[in-house]
Protein backbone atom coordinates (compact mmCIF):
# COMPACT_ATOMS: atom_id res chain seq x y z
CA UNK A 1 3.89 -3.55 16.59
CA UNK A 2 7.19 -4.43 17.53
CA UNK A 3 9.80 -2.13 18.92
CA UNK A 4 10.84 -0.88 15.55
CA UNK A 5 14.07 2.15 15.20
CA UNK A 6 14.47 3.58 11.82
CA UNK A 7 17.59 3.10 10.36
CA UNK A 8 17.41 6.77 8.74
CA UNK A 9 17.04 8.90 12.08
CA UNK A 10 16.98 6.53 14.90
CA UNK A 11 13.47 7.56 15.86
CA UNK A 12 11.30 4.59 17.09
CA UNK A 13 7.60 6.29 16.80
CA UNK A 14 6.00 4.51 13.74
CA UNK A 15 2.72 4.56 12.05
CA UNK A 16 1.43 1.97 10.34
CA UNK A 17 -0.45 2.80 6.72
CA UNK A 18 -1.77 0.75 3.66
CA UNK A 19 -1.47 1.33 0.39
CA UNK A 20 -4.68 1.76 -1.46
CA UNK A 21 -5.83 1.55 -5.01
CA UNK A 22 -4.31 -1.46 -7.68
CA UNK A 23 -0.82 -1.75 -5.91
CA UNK A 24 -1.74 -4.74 -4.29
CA UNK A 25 1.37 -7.63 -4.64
CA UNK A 26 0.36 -9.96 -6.75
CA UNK A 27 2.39 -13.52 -8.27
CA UNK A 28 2.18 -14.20 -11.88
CA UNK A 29 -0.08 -17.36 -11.19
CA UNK A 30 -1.87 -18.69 -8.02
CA UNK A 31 -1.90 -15.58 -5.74
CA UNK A 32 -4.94 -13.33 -5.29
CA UNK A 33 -3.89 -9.57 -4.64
CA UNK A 34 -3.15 -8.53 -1.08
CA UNK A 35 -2.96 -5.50 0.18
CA UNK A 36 0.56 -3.70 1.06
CA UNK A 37 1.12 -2.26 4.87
CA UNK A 38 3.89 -0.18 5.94
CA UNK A 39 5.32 1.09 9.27
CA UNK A 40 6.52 4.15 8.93
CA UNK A 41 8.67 6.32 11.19
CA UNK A 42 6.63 9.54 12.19
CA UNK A 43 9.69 11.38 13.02
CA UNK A 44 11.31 11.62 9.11
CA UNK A 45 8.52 9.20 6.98
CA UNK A 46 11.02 6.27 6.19
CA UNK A 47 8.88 3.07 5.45
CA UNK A 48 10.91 1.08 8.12
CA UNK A 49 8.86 -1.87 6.82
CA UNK A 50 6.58 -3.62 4.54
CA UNK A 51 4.44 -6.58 4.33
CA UNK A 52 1.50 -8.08 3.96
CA UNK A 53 -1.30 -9.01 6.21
CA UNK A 54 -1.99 -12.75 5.61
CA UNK A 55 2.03 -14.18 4.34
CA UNK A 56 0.38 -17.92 4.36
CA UNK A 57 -1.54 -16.95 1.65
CA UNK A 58 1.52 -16.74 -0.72
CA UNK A 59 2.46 -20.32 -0.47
């Protein structure tokens, strides 16, 4: 994980979490569902940021 600083409290201790159940991202047509990871700050819980696991799959 990169050196990450949340722009809420300036803390720079993050987690990183997943989001489970159906809220995988999904495109209209062509994509199949990925999950959705997040790195949040452990200080105040701001998701500092989200993505997904495998991006060449969207194209």
């Amino acid at each position: 994980m990169k050196n990450l600083v949340c722009t809420y409290c300036g803390g720079t201790e993050m987690v990183r979490g997943v989001q489970t159940g159906y809220a995988s991202i999904t495109k209209i047509k062509g994509w199949r569902g990925q999950s959705l990871y997040y790195d949040i700050c452990a200080n105040c819980g701001t998701v500092v940021r989200s993505f997904v696991e495998n991006p060449e799959k969207l194209r």
